[in-house]
PDB file of N, CA and C in Angstrom:
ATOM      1  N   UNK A   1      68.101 119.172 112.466  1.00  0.00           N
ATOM      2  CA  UNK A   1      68.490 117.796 112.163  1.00  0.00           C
ATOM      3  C   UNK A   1      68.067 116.911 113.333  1.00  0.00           C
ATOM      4  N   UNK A   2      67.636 115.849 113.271  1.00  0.00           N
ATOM      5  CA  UNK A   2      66.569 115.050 113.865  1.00  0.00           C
ATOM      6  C   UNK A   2      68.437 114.115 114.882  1.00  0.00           C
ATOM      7  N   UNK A   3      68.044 113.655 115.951  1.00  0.00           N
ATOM      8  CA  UNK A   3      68.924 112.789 117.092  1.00  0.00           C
ATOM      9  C   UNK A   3      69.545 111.854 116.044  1.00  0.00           C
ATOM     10  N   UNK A   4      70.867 111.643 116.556  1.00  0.00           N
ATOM     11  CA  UNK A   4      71.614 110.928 115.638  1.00  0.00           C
ATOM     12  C   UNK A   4      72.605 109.312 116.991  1.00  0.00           C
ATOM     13  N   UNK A   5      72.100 109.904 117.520  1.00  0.00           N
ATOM     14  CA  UNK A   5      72.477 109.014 118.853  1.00  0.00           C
ATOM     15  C   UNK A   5      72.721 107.761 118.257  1.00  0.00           C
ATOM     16  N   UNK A   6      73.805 106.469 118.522  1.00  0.00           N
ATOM     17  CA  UNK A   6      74.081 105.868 117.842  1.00  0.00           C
ATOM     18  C   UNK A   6      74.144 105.420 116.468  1.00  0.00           C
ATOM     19  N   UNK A   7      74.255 106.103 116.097  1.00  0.00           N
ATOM     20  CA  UNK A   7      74.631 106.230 114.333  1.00  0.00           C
ATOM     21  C   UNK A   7      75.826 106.392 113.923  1.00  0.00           C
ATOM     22  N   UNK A   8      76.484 106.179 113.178  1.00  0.00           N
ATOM     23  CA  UNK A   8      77.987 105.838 112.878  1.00  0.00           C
ATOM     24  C   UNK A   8      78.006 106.781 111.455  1.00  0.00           C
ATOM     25  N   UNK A   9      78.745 107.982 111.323  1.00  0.00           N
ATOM     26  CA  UNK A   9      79.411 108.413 109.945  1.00  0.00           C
ATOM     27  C   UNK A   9      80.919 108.362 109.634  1.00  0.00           C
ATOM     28  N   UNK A  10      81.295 107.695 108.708  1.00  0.00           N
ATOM     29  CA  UNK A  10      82.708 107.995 108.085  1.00  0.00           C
ATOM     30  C   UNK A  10      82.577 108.969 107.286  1.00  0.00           C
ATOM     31  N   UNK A  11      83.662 110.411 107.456  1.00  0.00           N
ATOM     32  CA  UNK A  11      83.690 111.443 107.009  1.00  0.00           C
ATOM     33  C   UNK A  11      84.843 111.748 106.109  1.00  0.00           C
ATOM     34  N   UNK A  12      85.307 111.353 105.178  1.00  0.00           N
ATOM     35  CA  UNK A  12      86.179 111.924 104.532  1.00  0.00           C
ATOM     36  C   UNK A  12      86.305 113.627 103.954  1.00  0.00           C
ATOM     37  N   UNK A  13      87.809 113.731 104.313  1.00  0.00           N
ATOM     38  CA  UNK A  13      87.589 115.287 103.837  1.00  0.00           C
ATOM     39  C   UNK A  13      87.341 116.019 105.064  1.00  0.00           C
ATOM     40  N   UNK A  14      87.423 115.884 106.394  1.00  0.00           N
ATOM     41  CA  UNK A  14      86.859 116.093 107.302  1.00  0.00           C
ATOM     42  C   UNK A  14      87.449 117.271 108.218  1.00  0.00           C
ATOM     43  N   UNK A  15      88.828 117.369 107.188  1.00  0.00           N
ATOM     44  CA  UNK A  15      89.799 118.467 108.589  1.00  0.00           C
ATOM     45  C   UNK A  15      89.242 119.489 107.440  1.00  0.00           C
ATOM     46  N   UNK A  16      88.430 120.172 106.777  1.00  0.00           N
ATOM     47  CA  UNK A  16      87.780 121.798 105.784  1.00  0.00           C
ATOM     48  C   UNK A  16      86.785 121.396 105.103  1.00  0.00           C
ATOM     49  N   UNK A  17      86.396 122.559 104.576  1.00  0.00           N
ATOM     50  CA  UNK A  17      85.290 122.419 103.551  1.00  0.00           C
ATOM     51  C   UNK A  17      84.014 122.054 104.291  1.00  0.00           C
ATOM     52  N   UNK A  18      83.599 121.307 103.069  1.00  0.00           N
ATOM     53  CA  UNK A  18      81.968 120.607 102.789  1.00  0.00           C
ATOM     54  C   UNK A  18      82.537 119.633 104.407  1.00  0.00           C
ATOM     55  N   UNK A  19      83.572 118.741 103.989  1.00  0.00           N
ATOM     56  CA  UNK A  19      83.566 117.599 105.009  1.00  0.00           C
ATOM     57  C   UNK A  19      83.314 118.156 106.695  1.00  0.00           C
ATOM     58  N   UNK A  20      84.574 119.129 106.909  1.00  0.00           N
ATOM     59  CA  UNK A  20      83.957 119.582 108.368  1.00  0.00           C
ATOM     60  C   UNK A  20      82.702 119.968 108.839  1.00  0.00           C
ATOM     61  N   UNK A  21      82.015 120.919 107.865  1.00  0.00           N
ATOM     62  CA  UNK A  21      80.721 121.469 108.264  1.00  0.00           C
ATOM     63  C   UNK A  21      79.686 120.048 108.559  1.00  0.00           C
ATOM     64  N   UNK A  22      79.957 119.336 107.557  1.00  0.00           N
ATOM     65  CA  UNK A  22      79.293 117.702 108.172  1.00  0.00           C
ATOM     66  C   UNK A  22      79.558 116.806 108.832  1.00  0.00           C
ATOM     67  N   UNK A  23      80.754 117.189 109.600  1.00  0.00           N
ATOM     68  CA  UNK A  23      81.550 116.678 110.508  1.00  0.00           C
ATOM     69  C   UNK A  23      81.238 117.124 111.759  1.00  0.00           C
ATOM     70  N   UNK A  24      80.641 118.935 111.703  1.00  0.00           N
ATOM     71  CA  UNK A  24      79.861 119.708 112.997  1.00  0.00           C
ATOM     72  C   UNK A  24      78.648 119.431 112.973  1.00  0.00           C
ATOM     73  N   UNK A  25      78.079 119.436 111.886  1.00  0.00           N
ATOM     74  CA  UNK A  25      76.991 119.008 111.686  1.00  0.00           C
ATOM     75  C   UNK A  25      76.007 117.884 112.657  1.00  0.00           C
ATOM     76  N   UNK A  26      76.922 116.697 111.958  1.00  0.00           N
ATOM     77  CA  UNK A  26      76.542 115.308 112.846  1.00  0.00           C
ATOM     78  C   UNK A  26      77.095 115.257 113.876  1.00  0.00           C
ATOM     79  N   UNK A  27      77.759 116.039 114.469  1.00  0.00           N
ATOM     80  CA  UNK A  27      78.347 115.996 115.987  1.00  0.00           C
ATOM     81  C   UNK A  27      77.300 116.438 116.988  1.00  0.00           C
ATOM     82  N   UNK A  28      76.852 117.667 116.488  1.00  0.00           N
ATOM     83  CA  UNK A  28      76.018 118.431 117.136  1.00  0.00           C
ATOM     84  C   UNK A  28      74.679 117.219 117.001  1.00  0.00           C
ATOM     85  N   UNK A  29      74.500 116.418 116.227  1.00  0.00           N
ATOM     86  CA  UNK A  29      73.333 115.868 116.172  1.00  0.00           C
ATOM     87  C   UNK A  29      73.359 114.600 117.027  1.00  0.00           C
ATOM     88  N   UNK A  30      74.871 114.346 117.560  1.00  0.00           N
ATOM     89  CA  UNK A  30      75.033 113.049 118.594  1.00  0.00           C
ATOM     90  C   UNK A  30      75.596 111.916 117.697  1.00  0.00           C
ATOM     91  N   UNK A  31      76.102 111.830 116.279  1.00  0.00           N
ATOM     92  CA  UNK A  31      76.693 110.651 115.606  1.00  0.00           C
ATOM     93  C   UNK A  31      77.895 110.598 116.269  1.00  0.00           C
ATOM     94  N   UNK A  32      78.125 109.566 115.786  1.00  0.00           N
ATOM     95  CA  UNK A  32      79.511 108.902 116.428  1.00  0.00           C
ATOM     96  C   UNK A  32      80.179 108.720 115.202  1.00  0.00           C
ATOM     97  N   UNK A  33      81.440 109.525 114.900  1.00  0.00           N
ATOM     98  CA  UNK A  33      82.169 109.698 113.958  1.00  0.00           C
ATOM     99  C   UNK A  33      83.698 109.356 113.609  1.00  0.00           C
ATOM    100  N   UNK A  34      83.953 108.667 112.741  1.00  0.00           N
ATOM    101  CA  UNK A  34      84.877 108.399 112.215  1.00  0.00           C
ATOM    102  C   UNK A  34      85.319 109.543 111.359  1.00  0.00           C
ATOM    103  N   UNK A  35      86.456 109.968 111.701  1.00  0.00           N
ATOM    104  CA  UNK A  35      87.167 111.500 110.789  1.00  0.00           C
ATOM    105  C   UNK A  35      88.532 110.775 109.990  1.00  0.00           C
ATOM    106  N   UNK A  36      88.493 111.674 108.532  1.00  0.00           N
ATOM    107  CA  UNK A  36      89.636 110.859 107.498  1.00  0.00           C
ATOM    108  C   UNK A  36      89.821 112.401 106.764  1.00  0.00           C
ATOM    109  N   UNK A  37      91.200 112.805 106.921  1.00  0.00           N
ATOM    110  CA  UNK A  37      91.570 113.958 105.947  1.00  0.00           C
ATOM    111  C   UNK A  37      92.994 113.629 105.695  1.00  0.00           C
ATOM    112  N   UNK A  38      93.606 114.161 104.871  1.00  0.00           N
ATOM    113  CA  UNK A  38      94.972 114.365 104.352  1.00  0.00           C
ATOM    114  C   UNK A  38      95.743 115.374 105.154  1.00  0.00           C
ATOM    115  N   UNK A  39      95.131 116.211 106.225  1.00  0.00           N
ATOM    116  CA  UNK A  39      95.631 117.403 107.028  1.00  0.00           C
ATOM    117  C   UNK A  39      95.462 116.158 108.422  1.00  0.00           C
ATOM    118  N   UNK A  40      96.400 116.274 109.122  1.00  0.00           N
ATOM    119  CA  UNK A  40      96.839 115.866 110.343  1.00  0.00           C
ATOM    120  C   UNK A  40      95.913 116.749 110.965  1.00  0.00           C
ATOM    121  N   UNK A  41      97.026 117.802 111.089  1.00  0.00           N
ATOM    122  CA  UNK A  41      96.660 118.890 112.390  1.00  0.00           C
ATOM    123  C   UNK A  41      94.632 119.378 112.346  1.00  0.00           C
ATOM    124  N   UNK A  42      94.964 120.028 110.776  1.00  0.00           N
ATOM    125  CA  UNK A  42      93.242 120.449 110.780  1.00  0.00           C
ATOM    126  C   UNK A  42      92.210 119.265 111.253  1.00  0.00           C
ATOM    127  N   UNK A  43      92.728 118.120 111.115  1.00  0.00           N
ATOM    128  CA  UNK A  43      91.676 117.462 111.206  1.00  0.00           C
ATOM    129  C   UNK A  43      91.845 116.979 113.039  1.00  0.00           C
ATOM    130  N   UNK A  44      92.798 116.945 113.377  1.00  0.00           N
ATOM    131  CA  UNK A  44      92.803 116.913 115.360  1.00  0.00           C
ATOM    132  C   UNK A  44      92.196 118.397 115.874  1.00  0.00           C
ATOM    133  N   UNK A  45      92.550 119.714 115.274  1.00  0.00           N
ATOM    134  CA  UNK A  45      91.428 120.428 115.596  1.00  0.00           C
ATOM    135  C   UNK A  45      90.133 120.164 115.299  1.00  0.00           C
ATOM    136  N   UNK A  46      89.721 120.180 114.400  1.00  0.00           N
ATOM    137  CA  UNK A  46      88.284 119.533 114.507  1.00  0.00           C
ATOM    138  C   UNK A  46      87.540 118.700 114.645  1.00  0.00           C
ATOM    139  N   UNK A  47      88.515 117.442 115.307  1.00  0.00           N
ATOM    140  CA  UNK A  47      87.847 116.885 116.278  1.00  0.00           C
ATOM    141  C   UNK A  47      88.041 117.164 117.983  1.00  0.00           C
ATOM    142  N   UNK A  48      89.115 118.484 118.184  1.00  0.00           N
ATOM    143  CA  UNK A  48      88.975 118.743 119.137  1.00  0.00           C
ATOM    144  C   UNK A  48      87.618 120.218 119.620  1.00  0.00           C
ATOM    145  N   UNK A  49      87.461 120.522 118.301  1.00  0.00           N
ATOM    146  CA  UNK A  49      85.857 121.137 118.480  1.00  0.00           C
ATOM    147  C   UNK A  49      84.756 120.603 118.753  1.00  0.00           C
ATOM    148  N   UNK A  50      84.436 119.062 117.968  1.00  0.00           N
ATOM    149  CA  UNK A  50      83.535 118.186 118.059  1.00  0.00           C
ATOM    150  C   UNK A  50      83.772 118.213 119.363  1.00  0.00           C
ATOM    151  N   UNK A  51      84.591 117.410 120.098  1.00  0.00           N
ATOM    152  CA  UNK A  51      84.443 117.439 121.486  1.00  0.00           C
ATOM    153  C   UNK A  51      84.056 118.285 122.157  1.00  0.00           C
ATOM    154  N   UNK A  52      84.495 119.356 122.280  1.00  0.00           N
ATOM    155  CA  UNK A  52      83.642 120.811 123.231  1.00  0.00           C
ATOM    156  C   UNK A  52      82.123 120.582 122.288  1.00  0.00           C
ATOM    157  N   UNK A  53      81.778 120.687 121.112  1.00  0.00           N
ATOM    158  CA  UNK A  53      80.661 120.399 120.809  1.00  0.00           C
ATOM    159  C   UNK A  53      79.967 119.517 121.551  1.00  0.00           C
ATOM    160  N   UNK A  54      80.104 118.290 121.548  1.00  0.00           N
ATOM    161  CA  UNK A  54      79.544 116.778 122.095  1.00  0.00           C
ATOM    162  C   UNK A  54      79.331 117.486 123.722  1.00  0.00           C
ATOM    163  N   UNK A  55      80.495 117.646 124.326  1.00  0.00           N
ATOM    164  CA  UNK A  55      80.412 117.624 125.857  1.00  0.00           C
ATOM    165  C   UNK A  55      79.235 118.828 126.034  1.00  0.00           C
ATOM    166  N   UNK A  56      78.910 119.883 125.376  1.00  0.00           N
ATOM    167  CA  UNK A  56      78.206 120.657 125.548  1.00  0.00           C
ATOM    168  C   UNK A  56      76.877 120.267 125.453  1.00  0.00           C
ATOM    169  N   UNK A  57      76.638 119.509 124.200  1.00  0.00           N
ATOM    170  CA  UNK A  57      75.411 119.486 124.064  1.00  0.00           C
ATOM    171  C   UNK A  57      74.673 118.452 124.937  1.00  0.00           C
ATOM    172  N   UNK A  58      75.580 117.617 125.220  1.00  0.00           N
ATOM    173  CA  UNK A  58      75.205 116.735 126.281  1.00  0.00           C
ATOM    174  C   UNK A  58      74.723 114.653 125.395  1.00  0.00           C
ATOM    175  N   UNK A  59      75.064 114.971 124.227  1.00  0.00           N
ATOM    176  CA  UNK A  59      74.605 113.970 123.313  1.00  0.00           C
ATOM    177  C   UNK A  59      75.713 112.503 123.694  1.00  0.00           C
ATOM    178  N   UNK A  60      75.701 111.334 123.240  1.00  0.00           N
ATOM    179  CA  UNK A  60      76.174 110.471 123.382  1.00  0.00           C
ATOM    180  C   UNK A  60      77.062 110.340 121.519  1.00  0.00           C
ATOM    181  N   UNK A  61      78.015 111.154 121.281  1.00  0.00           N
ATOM    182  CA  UNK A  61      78.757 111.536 120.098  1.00  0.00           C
ATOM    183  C   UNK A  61      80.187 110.901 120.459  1.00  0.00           C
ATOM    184  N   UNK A  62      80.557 110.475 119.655  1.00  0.00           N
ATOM    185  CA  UNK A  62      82.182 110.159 119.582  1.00  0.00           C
ATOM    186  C   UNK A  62      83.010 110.171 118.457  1.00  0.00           C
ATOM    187  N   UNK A  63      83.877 110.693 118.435  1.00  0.00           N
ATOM    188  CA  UNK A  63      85.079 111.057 117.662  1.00  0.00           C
ATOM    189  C   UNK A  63      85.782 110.496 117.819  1.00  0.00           C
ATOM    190  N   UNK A  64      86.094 109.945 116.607  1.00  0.00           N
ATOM    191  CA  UNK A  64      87.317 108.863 116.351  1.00  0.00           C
ATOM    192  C   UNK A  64      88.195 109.562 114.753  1.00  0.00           C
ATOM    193  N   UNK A  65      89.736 109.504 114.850  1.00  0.00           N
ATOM    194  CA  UNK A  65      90.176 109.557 114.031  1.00  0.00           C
ATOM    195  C   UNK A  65      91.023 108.335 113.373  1.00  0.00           C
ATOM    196  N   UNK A  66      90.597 108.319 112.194  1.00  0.00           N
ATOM    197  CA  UNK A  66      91.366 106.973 111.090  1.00  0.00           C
ATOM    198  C   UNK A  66      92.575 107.497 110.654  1.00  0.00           C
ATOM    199  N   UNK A  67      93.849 106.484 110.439  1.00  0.00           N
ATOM    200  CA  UNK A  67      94.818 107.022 109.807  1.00  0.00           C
ATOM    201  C   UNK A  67      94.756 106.690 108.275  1.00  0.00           C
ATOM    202  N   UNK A  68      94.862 107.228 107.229  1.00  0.00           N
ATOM    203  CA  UNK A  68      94.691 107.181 105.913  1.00  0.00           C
ATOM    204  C   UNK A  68      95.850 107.114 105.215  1.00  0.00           C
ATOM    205  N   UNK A  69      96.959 107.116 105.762  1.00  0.00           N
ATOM    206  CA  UNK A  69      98.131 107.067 104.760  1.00  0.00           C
ATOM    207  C   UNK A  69      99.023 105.296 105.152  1.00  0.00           C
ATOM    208  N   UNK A  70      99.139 104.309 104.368  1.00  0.00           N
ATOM    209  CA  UNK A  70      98.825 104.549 102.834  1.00  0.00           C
ATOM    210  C   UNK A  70      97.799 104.729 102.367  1.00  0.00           C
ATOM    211  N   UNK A  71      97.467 105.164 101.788  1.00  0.00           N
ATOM    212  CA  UNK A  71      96.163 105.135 101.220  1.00  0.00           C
ATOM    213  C   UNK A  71      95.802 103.646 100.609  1.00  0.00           C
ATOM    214  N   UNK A  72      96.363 102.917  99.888  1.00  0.00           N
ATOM    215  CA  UNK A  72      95.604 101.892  99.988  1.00  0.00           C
ATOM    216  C   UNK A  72      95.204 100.972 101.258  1.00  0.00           C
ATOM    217  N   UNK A  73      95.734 101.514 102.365  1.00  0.00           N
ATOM    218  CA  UNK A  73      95.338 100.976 103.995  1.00  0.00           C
ATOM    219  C   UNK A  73      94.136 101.382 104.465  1.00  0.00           C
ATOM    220  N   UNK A  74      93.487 102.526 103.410  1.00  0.00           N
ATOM    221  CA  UNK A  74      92.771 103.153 104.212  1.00  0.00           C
ATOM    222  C   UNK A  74      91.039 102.590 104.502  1.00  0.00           C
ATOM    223  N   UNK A  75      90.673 101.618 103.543  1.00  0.00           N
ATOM    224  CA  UNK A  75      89.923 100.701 104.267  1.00  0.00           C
ATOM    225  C   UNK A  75      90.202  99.861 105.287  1.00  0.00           C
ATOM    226  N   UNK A  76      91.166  99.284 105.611  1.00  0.00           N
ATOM    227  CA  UNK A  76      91.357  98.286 106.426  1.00  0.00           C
ATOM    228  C   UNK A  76      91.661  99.335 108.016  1.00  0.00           C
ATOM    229  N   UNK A  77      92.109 100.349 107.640  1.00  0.00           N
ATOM    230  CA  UNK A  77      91.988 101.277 108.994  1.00  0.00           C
ATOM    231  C   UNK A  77      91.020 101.112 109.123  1.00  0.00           C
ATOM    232  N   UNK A  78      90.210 101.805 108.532  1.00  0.00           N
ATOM    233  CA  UNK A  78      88.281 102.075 108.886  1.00  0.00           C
ATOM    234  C   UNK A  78      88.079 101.355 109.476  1.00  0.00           C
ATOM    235  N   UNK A  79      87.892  99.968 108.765  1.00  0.00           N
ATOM    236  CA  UNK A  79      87.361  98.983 109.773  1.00  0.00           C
ATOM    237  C   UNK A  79      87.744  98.302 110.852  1.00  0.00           C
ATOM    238  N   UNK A  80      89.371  98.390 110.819  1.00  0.00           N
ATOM    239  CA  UNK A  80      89.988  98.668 112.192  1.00  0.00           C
ATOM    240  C   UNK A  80      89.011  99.524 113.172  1.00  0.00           C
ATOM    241  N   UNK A  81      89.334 100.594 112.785  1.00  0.00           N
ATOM    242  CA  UNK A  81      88.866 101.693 113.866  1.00  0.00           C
ATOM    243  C   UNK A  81      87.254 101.746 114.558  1.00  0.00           C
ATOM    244  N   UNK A  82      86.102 100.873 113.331  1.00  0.00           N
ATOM    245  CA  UNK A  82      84.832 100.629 113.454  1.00  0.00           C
ATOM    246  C   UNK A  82      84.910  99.503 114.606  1.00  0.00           C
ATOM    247  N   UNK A  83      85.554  98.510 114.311  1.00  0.00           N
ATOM    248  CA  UNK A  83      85.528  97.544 115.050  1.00  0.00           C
ATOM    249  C   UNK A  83      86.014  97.719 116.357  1.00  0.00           C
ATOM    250  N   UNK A  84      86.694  98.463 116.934  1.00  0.00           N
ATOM    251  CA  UNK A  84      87.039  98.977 118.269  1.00  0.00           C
ATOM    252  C   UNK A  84      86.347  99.739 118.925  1.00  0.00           C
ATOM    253  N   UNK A  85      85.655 100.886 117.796  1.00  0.00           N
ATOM    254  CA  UNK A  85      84.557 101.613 119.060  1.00  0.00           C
ATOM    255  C   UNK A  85      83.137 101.153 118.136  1.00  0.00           C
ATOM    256  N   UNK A  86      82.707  99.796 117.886  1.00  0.00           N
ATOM    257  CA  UNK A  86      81.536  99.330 117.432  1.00  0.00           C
ATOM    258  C   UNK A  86      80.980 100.322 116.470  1.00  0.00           C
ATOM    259  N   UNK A  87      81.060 100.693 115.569  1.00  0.00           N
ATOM    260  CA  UNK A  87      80.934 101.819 114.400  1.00  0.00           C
ATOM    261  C   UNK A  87      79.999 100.551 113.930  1.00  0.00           C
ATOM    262  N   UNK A  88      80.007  99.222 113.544  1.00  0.00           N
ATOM    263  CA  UNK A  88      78.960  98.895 112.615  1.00  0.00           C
ATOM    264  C   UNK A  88      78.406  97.929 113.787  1.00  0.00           C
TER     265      UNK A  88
END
């Protein structure tokens, strides 16, 4: 997968599955990520992997987690959370 260095993904689904593996995925590739799951915990572990990921590889990656509950909040988080670490 080709440098992802400033690039911004919102990941839903992000603490298992399909979502994490694209959550390691683009980490390892240097995106700067916004993480959204229904699992608390799974999803602070895996962004506490991303991190040992990121710091290892040496990329300019960041992990950010959105809060999603209510769920109808959960756009206005996003863009909360974009707008603080420049996501767009």
């Amino acid at each position: 997968m080709r440098q992802l260095n400033q690039q911004t993904a919102i990941i839903t689904g992000a603490s298992r599955g399909i979502g994490r593996a694209l959550a390691l995925a683009l980490g390892r590739a240097g995106a700067q990520l916004v993480l959204i799951a229904r699992s608390s915990a799974n999803l602070h572990s895996v962004a506490a992997e991303l991190k040992l990921i990121i710091d290892a590889s040496g990329t300019l990656g960041q992990v950010v987690i959105a809060s999603h509950h209510p769920l109808e909040a959960l756009p206005m988080n996003v863009m909360h959370v974009c707008e603080l670490h420049r996501c767009m």
